[in-house]
Protein backbone atom coordinates (compact mmCIF):
# COMPACT_ATOMS: atom_id res chain seq x y z
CA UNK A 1 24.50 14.77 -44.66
CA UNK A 2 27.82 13.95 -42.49
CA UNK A 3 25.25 12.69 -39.82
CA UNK A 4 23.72 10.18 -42.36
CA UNK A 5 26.90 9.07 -43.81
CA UNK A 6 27.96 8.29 -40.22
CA UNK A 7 24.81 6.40 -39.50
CA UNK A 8 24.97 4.59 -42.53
CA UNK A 9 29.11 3.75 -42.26
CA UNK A 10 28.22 2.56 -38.33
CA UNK A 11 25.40 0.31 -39.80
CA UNK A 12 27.65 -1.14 -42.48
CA UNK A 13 30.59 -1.87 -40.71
CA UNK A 14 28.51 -3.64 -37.90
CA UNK A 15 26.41 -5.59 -39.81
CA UNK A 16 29.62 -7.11 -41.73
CA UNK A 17 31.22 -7.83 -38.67
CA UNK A 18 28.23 -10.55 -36.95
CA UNK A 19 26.50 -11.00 -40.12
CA UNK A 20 27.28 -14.98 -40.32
CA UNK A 21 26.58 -15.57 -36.32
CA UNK A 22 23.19 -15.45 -36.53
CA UNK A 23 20.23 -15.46 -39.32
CA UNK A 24 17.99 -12.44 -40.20
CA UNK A 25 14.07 -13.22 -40.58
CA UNK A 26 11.10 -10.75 -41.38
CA UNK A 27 7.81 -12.23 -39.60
CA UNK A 28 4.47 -10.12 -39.82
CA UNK A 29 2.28 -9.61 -37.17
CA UNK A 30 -0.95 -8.37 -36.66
CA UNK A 31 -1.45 -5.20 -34.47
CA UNK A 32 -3.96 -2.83 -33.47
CA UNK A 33 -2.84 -0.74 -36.06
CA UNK A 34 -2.44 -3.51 -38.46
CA UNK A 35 0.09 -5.56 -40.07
CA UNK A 36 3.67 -5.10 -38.63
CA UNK A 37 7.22 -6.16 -39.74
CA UNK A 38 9.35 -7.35 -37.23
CA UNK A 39 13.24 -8.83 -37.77
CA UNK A 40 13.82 -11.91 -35.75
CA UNK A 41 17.87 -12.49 -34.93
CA UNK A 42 18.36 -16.13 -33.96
CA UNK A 43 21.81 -17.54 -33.53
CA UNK A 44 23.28 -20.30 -35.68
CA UNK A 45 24.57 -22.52 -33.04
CA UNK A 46 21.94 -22.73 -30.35
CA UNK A 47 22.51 -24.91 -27.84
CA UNK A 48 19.31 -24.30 -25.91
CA UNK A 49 16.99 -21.80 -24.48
CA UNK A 50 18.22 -18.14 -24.51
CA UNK A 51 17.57 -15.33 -23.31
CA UNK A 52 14.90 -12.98 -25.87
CA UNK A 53 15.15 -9.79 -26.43
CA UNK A 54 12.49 -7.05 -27.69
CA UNK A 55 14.75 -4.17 -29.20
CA UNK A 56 13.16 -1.18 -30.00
CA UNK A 57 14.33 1.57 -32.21
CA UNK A 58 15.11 5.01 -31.35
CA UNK A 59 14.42 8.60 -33.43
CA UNK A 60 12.54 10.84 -31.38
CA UNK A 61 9.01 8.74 -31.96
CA UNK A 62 9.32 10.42 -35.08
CA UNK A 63 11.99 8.27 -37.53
CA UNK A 64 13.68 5.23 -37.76
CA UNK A 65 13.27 1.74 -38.57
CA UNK A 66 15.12 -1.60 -39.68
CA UNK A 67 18.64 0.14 -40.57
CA UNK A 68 19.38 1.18 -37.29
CA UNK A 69 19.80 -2.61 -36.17
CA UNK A 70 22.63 -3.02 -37.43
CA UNK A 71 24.02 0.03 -35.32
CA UNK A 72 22.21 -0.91 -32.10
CA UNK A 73 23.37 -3.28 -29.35
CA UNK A 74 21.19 -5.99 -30.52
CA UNK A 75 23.37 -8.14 -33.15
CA UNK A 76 26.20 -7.76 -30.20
CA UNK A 77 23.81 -9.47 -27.56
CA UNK A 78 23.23 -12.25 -30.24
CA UNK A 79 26.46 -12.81 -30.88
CA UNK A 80 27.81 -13.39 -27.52
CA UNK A 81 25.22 -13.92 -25.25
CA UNK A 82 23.09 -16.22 -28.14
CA UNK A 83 19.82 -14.20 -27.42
CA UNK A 84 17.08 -14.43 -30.19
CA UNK A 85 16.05 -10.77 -30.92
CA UNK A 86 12.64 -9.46 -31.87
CA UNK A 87 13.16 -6.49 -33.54
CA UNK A 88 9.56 -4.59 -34.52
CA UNK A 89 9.14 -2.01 -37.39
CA UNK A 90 6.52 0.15 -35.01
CA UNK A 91 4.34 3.14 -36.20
CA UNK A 92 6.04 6.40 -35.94
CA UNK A 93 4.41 9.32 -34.58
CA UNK A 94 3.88 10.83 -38.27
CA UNK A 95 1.45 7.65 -38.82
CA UNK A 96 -0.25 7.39 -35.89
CA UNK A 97 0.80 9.12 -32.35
CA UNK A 98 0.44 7.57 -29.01
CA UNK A 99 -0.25 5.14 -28.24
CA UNK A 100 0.85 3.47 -31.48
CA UNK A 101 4.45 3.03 -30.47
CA UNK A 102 3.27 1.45 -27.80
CA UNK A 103 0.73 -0.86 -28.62
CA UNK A 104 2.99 -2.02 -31.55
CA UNK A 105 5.90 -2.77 -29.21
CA UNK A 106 3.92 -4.56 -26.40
CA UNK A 107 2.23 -6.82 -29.79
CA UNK A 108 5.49 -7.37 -30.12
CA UNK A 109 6.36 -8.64 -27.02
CA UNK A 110 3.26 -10.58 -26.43
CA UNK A 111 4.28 -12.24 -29.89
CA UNK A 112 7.54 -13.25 -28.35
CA UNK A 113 6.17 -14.15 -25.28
CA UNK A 114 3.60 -16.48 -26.70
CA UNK A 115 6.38 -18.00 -29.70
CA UNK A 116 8.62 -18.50 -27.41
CA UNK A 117 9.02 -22.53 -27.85
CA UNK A 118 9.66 -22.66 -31.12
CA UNK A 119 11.94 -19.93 -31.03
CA UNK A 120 14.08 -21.29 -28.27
CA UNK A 121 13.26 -18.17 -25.49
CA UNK A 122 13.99 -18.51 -22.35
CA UNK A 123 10.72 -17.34 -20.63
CA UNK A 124 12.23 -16.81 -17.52
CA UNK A 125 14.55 -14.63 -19.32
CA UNK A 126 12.67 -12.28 -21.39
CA UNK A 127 14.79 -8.77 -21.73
CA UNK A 128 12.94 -5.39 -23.18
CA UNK A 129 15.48 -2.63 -24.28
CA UNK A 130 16.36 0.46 -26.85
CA UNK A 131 18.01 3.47 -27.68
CA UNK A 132 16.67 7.08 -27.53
CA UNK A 133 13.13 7.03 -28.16
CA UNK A 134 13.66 3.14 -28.14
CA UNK A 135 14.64 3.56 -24.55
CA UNK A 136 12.01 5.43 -24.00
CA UNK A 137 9.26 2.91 -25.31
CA UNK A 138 11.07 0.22 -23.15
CA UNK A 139 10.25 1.86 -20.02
CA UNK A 140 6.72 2.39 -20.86
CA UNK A 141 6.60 -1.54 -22.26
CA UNK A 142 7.93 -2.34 -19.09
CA UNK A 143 4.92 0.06 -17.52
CA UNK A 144 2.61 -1.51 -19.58
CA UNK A 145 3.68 -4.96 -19.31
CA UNK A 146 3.93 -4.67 -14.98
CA UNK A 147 0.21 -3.30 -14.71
CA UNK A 148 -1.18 -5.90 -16.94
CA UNK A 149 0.67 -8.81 -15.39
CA UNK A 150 0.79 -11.26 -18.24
CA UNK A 151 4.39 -11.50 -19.07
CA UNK A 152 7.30 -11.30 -16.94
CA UNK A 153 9.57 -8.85 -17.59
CA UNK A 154 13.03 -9.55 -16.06
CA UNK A 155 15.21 -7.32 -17.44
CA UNK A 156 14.70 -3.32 -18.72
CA UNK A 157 17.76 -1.84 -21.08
CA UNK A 158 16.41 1.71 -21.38
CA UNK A 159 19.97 2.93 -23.31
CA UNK A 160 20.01 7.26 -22.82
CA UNK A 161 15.98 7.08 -22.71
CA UNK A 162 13.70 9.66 -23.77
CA UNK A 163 11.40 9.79 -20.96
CA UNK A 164 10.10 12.97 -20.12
CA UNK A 165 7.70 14.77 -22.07
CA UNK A 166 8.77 18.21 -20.09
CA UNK A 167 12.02 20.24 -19.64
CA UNK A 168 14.68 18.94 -17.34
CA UNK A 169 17.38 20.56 -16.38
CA UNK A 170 19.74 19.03 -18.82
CA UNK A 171 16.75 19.18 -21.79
CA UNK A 172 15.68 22.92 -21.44
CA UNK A 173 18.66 24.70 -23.11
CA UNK A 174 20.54 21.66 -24.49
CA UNK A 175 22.52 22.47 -27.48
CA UNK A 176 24.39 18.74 -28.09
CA UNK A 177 25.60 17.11 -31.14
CA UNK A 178 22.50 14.63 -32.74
CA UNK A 179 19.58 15.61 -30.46
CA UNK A 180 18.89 19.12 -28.62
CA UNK A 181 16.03 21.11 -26.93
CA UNK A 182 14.61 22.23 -29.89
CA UNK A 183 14.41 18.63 -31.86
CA UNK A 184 13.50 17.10 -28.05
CA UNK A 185 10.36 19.23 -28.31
CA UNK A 186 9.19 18.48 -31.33
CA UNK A 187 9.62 14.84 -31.26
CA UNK A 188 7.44 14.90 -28.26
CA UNK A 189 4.71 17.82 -30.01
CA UNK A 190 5.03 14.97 -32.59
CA UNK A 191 4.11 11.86 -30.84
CA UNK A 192 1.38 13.62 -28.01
CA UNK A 193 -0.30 15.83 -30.21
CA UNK A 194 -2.86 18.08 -28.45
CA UNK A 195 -1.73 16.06 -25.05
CA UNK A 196 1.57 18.05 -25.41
CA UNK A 197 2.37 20.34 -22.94
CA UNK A 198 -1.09 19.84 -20.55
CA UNK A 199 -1.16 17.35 -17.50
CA UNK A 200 -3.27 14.87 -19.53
CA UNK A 201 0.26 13.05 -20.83
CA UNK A 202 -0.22 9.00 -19.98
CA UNK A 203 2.62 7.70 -17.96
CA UNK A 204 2.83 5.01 -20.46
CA UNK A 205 3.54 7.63 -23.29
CA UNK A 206 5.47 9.81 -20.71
CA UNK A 207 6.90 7.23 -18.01
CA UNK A 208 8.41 10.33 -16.42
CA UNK A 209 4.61 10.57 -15.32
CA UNK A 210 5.05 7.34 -13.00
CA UNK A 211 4.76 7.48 -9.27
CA UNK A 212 5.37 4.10 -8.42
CA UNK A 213 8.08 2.14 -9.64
CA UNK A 214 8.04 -0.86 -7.55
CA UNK A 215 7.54 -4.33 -9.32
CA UNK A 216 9.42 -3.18 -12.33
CA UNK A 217 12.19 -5.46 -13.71
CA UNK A 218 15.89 -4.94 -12.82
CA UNK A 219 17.59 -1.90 -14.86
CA UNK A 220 20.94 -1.26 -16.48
CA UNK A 221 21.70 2.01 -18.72
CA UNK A 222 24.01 4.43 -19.61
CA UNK A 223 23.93 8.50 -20.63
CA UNK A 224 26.68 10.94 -21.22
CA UNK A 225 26.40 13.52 -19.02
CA UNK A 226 26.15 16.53 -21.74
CA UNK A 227 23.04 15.25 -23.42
CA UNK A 228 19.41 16.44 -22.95
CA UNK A 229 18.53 12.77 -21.53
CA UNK A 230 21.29 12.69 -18.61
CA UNK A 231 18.85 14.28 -16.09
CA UNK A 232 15.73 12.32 -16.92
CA UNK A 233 17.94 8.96 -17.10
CA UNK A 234 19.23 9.28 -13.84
CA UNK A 235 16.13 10.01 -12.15
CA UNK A 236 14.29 7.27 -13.69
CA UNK A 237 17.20 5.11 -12.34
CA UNK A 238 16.98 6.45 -8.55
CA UNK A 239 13.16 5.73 -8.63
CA UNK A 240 13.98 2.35 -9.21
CA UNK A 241 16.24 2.22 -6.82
CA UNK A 242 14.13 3.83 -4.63
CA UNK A 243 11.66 1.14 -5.16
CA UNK A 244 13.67 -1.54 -4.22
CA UNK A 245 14.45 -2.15 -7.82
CA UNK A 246 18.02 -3.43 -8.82
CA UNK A 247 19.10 -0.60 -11.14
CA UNK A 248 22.28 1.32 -11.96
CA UNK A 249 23.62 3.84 -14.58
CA UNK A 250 27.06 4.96 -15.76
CA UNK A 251 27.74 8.07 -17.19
CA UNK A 252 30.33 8.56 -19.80
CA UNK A 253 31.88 12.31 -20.39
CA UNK A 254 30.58 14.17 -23.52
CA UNK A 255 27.38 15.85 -25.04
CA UNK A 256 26.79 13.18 -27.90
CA UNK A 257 23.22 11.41 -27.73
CA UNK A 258 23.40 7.75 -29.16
CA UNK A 259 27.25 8.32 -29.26
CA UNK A 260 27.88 4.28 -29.10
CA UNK A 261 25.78 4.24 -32.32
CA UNK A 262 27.18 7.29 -34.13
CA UNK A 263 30.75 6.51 -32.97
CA UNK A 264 30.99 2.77 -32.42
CA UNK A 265 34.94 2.87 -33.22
CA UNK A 266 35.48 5.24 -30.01
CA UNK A 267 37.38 4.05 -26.94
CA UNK A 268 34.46 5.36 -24.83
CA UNK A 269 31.53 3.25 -27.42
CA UNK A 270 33.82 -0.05 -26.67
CA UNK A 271 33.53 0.26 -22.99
CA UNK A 272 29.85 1.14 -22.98
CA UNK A 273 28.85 -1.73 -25.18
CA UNK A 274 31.55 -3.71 -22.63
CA UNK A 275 29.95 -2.80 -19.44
CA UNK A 276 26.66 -3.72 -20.76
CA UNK A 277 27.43 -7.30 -21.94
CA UNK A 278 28.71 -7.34 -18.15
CA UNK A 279 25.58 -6.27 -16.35
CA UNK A 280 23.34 -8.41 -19.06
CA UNK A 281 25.18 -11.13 -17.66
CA UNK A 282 25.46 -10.80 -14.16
CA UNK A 283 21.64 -9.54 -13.87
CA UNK A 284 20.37 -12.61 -16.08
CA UNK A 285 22.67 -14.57 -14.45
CA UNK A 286 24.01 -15.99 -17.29
């Protein structure tokens, strides 16, 4: 219940804070799975194209939805940066499992793509990101969107993803504050169904599973280093690297997963959130 009341404090407090730079929108969409809700952020002021953002959700695959945007990153990169933000209401893994997420997010993105005129985007600037889960979705919409080669991804925000469907080091007896080994398990047993646990998991529901990274757009995240996610994040980031890919992480001290989100008034939260307005900046050159 303290969680909650946290969440929902975080949410408040944000959402009164940026509330008047930008307006709020619900569009509907039609996806494989049906109709979806998306929130569309658009500044006020625009003074011409922007960058535009798809910002997915976190919550294991399993929960989540529209009042975690006012806790995410997203309003932030609206407010200073005067990005328009798609924000999709995607099927969780108790209505459909993979590849629902997925195909909802990347309808999402082809949306935003396509609108992109008459929302004032930027399609040279088109930035996928999330938290958690969300992080882990960006990744594989970043997969996705590479292989097909229809839209130009040129910028991946994959904040503390969750990326790999089997134990790593820091996932296999992780006993952190908000997300552990035992909910990291079934959040995945959740979304893969009978694929969990066998050598059938996609690399677009696990992108863990990916051997090559090359051709995948420039990367910035960050991961505390007591979290089940720190292992997996970092060696998502030197594959990138490793590719030729522009990426880089920094790790923050602590064991709290989503702690910018759960603790937005911390000292540590501030200079995430800082550090990421920087490298948004410098890698969209902006």
């Amino acid at each position: 219940m303290r969680r909650i009341f946290c969440f929902l404090l975080a949410n408040l407090l944000v959402i009164s804070s940026v509330a008047k730079s930008y307006t709020s929108d619900v569009v509907r969409i039609d996806t494989p799975g049906g109709r979806m809700k998306m929130k569309v952020l658009q500044p006020k002021d625009a003074s011409g194209p922007a960058p535009g953002i798809l910002w997915i959700h976190g919550g294991g695959y399993v929960n989540g939805g529209f009042y975690m945007l006012g806790m995410s990153c997203a309003p932030m990169l609206v407010e200073r940066f005067g990005a328009v933000v798609v924000f999709p209401d995607y099927r969780l893994s108790w209505q459909a499992r993979y590849p629902a997420a997925l195909e909802d997010c990347y309808a999402a993105l082809e949306w935003m793509y396509s609108n992109a005129d008459k929302l004032g985007i930027d399609k040279s600037r088109i930035v996928v990101g999330g938290e958690s889960a969300g992080g882990g979705l960006t990744a594989a919409v970043c997969l996705y969107a590479r292989d097909k080669g229809a839209i130009p991804v040129a910028l991946q925000l994959p904040l503390y993803p969750m990326l790999d469907s089997e134990d790593t080091p820091s996932s296999a007896d992780n006993h952190g504050r908000m997300w552990n080994t035992r909910l990291n398990h079934w959040g995945w047993r959740q979304y893969l169904g009978e694929a969990y646990g066998t050598d059938t998991v996609s690399k677009y529901a696990s992108p863990a599973r990916e051997i090559d990274y090359s051709g995948l757009p420039p990367c910035y995240t960050f991961v505390m280093d007591g979290e089940p996610f720190y292992d997996e994040t970092l060696t998502y980031v030197r594959h990138l690297q490793e590719a030729g890919v522009d990426a880089s992480v920094d790790v923050y001290e602590g064991d709290v997963h989503a702690f910018d989100m759960v603790q937005p008034g911390r000292d540590i939260s501030k200079q995430a959130r800082k550090k990421l307005c920087e490298e948004f900046s410098r890698l969209l050159k902006l």
